[in-house]
Protein backbone atom coordinates (compact mmCIF):
# COMPACT_ATOMS: atom_id res chain seq x y z
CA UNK A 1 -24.40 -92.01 102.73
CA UNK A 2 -22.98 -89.62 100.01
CA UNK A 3 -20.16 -89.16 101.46
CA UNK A 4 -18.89 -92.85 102.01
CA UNK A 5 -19.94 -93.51 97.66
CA UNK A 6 -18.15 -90.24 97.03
CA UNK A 7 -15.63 -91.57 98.85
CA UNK A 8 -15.02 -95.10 97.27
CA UNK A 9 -15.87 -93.68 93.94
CA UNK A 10 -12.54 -91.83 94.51
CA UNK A 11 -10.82 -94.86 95.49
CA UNK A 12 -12.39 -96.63 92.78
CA UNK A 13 -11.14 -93.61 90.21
CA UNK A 14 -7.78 -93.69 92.04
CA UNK A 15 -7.02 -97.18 91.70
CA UNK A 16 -8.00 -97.44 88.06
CA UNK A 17 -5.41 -94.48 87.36
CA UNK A 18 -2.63 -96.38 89.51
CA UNK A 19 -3.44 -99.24 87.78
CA UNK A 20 -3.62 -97.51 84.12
CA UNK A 21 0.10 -96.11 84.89
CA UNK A 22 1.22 -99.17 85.76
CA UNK A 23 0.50 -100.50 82.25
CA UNK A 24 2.55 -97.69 81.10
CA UNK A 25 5.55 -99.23 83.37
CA UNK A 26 5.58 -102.44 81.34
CA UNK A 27 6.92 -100.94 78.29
CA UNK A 28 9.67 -99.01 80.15
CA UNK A 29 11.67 -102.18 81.43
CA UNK A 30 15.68 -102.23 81.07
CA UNK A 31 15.75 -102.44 77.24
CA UNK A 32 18.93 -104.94 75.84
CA UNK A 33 21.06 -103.80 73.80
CA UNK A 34 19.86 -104.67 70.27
CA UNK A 35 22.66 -107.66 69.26
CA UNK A 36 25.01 -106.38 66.02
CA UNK A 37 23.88 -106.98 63.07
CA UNK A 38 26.23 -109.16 60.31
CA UNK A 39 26.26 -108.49 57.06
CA UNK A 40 24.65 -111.49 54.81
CA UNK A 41 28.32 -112.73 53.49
CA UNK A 42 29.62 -112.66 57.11
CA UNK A 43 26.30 -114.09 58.61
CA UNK A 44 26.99 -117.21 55.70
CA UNK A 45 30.41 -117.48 56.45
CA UNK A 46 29.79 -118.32 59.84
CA UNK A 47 27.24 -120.98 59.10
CA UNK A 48 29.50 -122.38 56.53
CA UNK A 49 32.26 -122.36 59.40
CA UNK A 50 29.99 -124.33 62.37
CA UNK A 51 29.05 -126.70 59.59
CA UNK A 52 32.48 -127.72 58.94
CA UNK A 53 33.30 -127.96 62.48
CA UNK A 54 30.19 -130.03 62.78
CA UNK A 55 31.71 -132.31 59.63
CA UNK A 56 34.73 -132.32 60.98
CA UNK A 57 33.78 -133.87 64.47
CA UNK A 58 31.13 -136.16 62.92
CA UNK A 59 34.66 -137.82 60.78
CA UNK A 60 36.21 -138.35 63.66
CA UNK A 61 33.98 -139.91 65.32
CA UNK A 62 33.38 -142.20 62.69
CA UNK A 63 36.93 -143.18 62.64
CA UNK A 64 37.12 -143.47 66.14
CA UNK A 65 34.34 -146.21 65.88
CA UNK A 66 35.76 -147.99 63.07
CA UNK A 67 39.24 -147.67 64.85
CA UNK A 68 37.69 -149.50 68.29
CA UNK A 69 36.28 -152.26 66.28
């Protein structure tokens, strides 16, 4: 009778140690590459850029509307 609780306490001991490395696997997943980082002026400049894009469609559309009535 020892010998079988010896026995699952090691399995018991084992699997707790597989399952404590494991954890330790979760952290070591294919890292990304961290994306470049702009610079404030360039970060605004782009914003200000998509917004006038976005202006720029937005006009046309409205034209095109007017235009089709």
């Amino acid at each position: 009778m020892t010998k079988t609780i010896r026995a699952a306490a090691g399995r018991v001991a084992d699997s707790f140690v597989q399952g404590i490395a494991q954890m330790g696997t979760l952290t070591m997943s294919e890292r990304r590459k961290p994306a470049p980082r702009k610079t404030a002026a360039e970060a605004l400049r782009g914003d200000w850029a998509r917004l006038g894009g976005d202006m720029e469609r937005a006009v046309r559309k409205v034209k095109e509307r007017e235009s089709a009535q």
